[in-house]
C-alpha atoms as a PDB file:
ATOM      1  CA  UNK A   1     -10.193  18.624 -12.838  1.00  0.00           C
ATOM      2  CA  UNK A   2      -9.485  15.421 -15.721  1.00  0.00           C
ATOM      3  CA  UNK A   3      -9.468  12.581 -13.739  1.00  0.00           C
ATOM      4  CA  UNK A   4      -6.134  10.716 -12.783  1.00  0.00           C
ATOM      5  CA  UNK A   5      -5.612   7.489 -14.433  1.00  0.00           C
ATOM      6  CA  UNK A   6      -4.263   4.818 -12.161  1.00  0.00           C
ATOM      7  CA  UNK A   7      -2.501   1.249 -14.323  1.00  0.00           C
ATOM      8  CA  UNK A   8      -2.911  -1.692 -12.236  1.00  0.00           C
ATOM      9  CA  UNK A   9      -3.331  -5.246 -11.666  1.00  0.00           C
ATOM     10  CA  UNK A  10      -6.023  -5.978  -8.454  1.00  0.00           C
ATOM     11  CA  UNK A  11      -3.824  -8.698  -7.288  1.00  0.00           C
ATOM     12  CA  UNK A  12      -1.468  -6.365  -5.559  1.00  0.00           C
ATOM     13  CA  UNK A  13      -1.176  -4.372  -2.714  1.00  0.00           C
ATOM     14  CA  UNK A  14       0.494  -1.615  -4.440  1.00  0.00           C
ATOM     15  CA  UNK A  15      -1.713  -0.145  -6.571  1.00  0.00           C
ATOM     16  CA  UNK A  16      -4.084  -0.091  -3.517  1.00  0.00           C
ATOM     17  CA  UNK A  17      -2.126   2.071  -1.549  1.00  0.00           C
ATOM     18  CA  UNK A  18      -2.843   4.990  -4.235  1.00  0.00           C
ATOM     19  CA  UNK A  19      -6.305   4.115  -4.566  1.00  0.00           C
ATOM     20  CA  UNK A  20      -6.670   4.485  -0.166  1.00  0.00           C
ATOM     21  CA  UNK A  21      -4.829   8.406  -0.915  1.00  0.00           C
ATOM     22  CA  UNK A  22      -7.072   9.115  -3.870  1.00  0.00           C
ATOM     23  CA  UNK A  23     -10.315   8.280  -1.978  1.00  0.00           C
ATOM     24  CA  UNK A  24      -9.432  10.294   0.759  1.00  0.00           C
ATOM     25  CA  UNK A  25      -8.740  13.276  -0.961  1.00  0.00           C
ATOM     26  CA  UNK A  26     -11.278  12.818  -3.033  1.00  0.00           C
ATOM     27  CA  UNK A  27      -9.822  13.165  -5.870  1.00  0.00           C
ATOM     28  CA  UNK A  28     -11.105  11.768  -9.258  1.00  0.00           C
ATOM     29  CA  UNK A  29      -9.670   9.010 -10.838  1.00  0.00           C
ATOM     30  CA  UNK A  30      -9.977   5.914 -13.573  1.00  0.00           C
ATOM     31  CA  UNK A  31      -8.415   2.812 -13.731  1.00  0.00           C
ATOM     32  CA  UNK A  32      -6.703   0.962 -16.183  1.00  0.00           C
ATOM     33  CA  UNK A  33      -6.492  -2.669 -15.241  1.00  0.00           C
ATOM     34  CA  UNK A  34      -3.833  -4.782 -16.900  1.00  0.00           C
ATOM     35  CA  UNK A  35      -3.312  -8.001 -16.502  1.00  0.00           C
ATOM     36  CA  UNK A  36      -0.240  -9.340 -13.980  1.00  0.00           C
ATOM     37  CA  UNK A  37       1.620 -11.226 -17.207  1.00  0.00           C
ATOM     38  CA  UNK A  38       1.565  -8.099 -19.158  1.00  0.00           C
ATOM     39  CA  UNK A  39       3.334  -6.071 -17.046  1.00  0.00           C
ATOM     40  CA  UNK A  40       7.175  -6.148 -18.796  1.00  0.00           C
ATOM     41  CA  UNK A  41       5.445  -5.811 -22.056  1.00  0.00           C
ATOM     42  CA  UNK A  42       4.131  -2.510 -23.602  1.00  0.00           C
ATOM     43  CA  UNK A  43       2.056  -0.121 -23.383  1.00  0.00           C
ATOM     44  CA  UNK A  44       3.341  -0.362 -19.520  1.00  0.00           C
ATOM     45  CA  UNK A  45       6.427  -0.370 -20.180  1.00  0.00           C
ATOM     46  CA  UNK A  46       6.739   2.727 -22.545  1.00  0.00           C
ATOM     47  CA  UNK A  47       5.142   4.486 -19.171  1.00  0.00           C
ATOM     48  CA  UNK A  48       7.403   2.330 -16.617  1.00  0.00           C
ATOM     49  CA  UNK A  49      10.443   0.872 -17.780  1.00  0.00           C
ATOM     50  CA  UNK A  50      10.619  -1.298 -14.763  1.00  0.00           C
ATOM     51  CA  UNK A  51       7.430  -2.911 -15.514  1.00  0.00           C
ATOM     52  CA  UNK A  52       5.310  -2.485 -12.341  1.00  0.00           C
ATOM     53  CA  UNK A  53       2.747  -1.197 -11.235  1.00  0.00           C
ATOM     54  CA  UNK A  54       1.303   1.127 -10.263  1.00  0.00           C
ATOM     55  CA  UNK A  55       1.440   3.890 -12.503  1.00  0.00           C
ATOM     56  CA  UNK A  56      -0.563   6.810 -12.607  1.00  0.00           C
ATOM     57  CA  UNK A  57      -0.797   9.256 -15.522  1.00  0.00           C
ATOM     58  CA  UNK A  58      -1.911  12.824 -14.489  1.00  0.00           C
ATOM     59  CA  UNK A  59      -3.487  15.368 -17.013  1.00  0.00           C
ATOM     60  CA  UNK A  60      -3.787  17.915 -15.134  1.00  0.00           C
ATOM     61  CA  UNK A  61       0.161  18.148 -14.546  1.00  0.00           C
ATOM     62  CA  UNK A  62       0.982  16.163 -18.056  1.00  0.00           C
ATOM     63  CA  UNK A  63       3.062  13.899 -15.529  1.00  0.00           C
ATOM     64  CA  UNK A  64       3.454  10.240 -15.956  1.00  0.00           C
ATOM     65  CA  UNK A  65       5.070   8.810 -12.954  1.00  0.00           C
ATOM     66  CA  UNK A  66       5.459   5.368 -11.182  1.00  0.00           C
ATOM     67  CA  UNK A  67       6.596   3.492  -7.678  1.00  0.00           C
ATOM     68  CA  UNK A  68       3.901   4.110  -5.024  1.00  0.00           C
ATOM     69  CA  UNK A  69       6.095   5.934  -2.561  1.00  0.00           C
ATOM     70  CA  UNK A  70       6.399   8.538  -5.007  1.00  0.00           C
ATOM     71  CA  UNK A  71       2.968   8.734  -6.580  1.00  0.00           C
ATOM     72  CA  UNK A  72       1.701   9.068  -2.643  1.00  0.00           C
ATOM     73  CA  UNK A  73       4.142  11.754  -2.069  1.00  0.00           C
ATOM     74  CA  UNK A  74       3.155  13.705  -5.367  1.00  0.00           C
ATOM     75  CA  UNK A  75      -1.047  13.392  -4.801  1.00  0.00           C
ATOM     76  CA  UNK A  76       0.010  14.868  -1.133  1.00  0.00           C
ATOM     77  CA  UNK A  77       2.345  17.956  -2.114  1.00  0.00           C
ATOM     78  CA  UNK A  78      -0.142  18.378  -5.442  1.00  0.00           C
ATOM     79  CA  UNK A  79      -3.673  18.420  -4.092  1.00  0.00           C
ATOM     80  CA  UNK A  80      -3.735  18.383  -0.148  1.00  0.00           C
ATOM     81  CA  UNK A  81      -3.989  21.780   0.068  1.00  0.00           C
ATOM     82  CA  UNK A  82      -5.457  21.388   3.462  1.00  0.00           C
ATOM     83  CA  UNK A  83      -3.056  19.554   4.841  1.00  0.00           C
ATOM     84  CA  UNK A  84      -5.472  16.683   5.886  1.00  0.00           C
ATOM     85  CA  UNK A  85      -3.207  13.908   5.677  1.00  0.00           C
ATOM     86  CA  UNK A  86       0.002  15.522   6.445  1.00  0.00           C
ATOM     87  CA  UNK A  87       1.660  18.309   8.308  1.00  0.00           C
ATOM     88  CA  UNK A  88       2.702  21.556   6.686  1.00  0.00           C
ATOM     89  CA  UNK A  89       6.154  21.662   8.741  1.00  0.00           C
ATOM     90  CA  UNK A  90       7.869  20.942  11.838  1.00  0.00           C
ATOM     91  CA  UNK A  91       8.984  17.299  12.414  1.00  0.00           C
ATOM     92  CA  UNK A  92       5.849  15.750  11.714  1.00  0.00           C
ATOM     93  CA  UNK A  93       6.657  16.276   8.415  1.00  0.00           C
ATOM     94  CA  UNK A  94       9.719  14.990   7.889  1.00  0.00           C
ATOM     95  CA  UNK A  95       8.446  11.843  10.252  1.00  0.00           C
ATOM     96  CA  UNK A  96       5.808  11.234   8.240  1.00  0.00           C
ATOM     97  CA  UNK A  97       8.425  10.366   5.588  1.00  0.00           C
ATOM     98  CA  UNK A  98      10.634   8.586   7.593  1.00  0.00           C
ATOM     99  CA  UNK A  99       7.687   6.000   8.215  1.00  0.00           C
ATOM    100  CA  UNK A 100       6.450   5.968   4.380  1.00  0.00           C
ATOM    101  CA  UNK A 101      10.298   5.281   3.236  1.00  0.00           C
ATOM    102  CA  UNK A 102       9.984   2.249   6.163  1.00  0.00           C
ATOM    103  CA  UNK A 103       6.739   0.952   4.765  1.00  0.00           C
ATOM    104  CA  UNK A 104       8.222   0.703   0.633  1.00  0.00           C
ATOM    105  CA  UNK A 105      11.569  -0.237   2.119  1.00  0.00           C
ATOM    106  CA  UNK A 106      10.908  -2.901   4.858  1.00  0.00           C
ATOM    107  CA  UNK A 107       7.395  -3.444   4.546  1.00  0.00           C
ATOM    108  CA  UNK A 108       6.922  -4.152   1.642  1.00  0.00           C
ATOM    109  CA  UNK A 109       9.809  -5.826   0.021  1.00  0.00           C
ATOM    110  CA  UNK A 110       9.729  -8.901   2.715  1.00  0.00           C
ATOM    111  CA  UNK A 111       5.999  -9.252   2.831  1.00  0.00           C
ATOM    112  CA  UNK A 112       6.262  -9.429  -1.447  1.00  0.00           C
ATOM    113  CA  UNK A 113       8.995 -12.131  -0.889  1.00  0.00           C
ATOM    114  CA  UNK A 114       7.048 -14.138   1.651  1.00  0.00           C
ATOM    115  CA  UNK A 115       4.312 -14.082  -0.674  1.00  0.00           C
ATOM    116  CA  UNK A 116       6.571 -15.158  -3.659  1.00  0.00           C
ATOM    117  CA  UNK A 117       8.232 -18.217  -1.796  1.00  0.00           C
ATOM    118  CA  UNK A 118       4.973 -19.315  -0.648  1.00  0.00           C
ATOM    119  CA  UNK A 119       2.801 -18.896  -3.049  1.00  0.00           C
ATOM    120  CA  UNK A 120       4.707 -18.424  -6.965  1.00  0.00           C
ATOM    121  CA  UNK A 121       7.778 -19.979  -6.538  1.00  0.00           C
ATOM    122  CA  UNK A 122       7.925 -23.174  -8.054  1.00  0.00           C
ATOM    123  CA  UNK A 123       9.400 -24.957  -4.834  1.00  0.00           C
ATOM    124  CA  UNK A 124       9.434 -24.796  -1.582  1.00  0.00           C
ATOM    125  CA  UNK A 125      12.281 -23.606  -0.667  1.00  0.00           C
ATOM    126  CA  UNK A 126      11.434 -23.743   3.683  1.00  0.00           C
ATOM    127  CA  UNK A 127      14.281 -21.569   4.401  1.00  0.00           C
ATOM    128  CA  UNK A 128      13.480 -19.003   2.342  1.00  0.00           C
ATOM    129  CA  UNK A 129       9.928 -18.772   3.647  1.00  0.00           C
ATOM    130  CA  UNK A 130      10.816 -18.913   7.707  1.00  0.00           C
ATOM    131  CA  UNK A 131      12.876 -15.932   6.460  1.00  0.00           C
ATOM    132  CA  UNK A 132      10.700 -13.849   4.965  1.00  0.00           C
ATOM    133  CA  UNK A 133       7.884 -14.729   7.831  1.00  0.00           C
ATOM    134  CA  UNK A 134      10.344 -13.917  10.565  1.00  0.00           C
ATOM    135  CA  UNK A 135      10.772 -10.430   9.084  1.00  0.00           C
ATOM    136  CA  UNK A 136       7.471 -10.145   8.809  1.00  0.00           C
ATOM    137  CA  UNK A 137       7.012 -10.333  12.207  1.00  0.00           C
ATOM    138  CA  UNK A 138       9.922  -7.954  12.726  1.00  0.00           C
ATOM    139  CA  UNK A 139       8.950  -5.670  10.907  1.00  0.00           C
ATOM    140  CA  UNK A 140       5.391  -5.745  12.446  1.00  0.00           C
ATOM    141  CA  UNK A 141       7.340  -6.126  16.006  1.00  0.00           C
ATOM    142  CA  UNK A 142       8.703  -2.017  15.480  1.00  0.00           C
ATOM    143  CA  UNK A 143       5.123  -1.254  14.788  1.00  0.00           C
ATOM    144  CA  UNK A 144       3.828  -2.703  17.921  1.00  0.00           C
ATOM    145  CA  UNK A 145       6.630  -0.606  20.086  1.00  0.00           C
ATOM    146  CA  UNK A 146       5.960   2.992  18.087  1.00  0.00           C
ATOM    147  CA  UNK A 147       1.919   2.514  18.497  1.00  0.00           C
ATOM    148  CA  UNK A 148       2.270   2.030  22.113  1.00  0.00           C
ATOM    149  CA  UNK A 149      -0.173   4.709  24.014  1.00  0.00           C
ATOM    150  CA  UNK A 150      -0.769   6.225  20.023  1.00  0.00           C
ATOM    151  CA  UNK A 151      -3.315   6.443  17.848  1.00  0.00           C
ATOM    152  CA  UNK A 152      -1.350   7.046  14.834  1.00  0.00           C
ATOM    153  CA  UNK A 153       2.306   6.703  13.490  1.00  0.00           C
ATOM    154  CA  UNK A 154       2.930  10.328  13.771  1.00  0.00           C
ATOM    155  CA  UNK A 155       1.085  12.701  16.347  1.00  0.00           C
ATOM    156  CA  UNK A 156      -2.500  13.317  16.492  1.00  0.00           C
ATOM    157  CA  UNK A 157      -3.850  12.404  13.143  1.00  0.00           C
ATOM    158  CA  UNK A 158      -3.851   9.784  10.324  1.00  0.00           C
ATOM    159  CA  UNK A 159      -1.463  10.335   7.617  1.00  0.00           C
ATOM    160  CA  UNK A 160      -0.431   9.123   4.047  1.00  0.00           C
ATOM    161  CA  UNK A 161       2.063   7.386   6.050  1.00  0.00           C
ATOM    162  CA  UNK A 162      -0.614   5.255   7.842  1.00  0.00           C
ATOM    163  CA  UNK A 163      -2.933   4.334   4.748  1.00  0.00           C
ATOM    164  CA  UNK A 164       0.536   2.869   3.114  1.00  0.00           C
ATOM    165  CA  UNK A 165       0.762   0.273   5.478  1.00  0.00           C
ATOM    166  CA  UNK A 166      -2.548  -1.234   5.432  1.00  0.00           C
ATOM    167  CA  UNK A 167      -2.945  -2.769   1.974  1.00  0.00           C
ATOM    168  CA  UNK A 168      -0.290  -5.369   2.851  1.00  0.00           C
ATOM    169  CA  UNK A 169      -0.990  -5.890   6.856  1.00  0.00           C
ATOM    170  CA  UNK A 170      -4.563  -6.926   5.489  1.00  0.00           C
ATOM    171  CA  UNK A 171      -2.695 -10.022   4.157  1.00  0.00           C
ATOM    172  CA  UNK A 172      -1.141 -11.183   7.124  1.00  0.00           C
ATOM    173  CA  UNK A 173      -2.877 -14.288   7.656  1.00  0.00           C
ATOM    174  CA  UNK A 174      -2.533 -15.618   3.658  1.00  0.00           C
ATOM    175  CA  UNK A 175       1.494 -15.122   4.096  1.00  0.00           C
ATOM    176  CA  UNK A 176       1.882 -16.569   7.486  1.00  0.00           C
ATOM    177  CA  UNK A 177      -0.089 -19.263   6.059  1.00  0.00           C
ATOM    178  CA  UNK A 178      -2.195 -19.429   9.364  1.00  0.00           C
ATOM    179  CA  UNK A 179      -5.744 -19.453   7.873  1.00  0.00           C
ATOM    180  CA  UNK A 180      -8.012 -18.631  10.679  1.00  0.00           C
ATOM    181  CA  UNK A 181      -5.590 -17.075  12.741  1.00  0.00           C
ATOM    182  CA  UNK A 182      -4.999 -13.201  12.088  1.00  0.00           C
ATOM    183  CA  UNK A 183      -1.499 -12.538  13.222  1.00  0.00           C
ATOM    184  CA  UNK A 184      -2.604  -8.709  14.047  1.00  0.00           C
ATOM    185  CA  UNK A 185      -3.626 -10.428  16.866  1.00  0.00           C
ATOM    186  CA  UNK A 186      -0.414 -11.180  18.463  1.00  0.00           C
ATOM    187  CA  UNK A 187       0.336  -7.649  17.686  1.00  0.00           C
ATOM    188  CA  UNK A 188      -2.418  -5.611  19.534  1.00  0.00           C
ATOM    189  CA  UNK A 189      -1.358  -2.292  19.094  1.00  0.00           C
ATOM    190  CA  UNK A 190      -0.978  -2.963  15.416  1.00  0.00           C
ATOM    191  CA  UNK A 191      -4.616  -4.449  15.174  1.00  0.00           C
ATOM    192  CA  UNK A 192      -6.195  -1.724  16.452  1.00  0.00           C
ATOM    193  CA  UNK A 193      -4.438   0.560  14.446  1.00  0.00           C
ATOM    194  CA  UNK A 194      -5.254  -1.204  11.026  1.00  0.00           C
ATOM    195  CA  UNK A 195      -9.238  -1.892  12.316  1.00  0.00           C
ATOM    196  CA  UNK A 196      -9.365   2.532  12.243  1.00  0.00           C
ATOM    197  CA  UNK A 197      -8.453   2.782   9.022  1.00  0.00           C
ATOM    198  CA  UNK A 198      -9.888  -0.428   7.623  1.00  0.00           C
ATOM    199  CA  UNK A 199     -13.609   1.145   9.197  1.00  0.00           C
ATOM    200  CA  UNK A 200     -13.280   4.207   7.079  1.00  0.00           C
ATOM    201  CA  UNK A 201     -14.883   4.559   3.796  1.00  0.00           C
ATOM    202  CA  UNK A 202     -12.064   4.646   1.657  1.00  0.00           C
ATOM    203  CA  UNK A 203     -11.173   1.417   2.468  1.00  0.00           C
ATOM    204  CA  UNK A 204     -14.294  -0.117   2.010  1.00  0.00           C
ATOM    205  CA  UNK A 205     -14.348   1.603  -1.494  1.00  0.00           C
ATOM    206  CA  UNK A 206     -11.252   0.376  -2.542  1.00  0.00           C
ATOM    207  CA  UNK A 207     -11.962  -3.145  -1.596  1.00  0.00           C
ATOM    208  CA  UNK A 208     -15.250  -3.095  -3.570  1.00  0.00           C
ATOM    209  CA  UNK A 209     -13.297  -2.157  -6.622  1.00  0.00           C
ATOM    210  CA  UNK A 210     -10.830  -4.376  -6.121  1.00  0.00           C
ATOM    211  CA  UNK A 211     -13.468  -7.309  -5.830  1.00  0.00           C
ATOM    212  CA  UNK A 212     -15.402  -6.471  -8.602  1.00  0.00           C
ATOM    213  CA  UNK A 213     -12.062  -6.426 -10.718  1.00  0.00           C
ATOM    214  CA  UNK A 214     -10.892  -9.555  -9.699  1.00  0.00           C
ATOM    215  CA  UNK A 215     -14.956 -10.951 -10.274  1.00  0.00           C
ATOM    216  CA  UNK A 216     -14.837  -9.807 -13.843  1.00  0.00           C
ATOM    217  CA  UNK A 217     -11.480 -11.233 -14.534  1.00  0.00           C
ATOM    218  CA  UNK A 218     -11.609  -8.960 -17.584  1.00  0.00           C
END
């Protein structure tokens, strides 16, 4: 099997969400790190018009294809033939989706804003912030209800669905902008949750590759 090669920038929590499926399924991969101003420019954006990443280009398929909801989807349907991190049929299946289309829909486009208005935009712009933090904590609010008495979002093992959360729940503190005070903690359910998958392997993995991109600056 030619290795899968994954276009991001480390910055963002994206690309790491493909990186957490790819480790656990062991499957082999490269990166190709661009930088974060280069993104609307080519050669990304003869492989994503959009200009984002990530983007993962597949030899073994001859399939280019980008937003991480459905790069996660394809690894899963293309090379868990085991199943581990999903369910064959039944509900589960379809509920696995329902919480991966939450996490790229809700998720993910307020945490990215929160981050924006505190931390790119070139004022402060306080309403804009408290909005974007309170639906953070909405959105982490649903969480802590579902995970009540469960281990994981759907029945008795972790999924794709899970992994796809954590990248941006690990930044929690940063866009709250409560250093020293992990918000997980006012969400217990949710904190435990994230600590089982932040333990595993994969995760430390990807966070060592992220850090020694972001070291070499390159």
């Amino acid at each position: 099997m030619e290795p899968i090669r994954v276009w991001l920038f480390p910055e963002g929590p994206n690309p790491l969400k493909v990186l957490l499926v790819l480790e656990e399924l062991q499957i082999p991969y490269e990166i190709q790190r661009i930088k974060r101003e280069n993104v609307k420019s080519k050669p990304l954006t003869d492989l994503n018009p959009n200009g984002r990443v990530p983007v993962i280009e597949d030899p073994n398929t001859d399939l280019v294809l980008w937003e991480s909801g459905a790069i996660i989807t394809y690894l899963v349907e293309e090379y868990d033939k085991d199943k581990t991190l999903t369910y064959a049929a039944g509900n589960e299946k379809h509920l696995v989706n329902q919480w991966l289309y939450f996490q790229v829909s809700g998720q993910g486009p307020y945490f990215g804003q929160a981050a924006w208005f505190m931390i790119q935009h070139p004022e402060k712009v306080p309403s804009a912030i408290q909005r974007y933090q309170d639906e953070i904590r909405r959105v982490l609010g649903v969480l802590e209800r579902h995970l009540e008495g469960k281990q994981w979002l759907v029945g008795e093992k972790m999924t794709f669905a899970d992994l796809a959360w954590v990248p941006y729940n690990n930044d929690t503190e940063m866009l709250l902008g409560q250093p020293g005070h992990s918000l997980l903690g006012d969400f217990p359910n949710v904190e435990s949750w994230c600590g089982r998958m932040t333990s595993r392997p994969s995760w430390r993995k990807v966070m060592e590759t992220r850090a020694r991109l972001l070291e070499s600056g390159a």
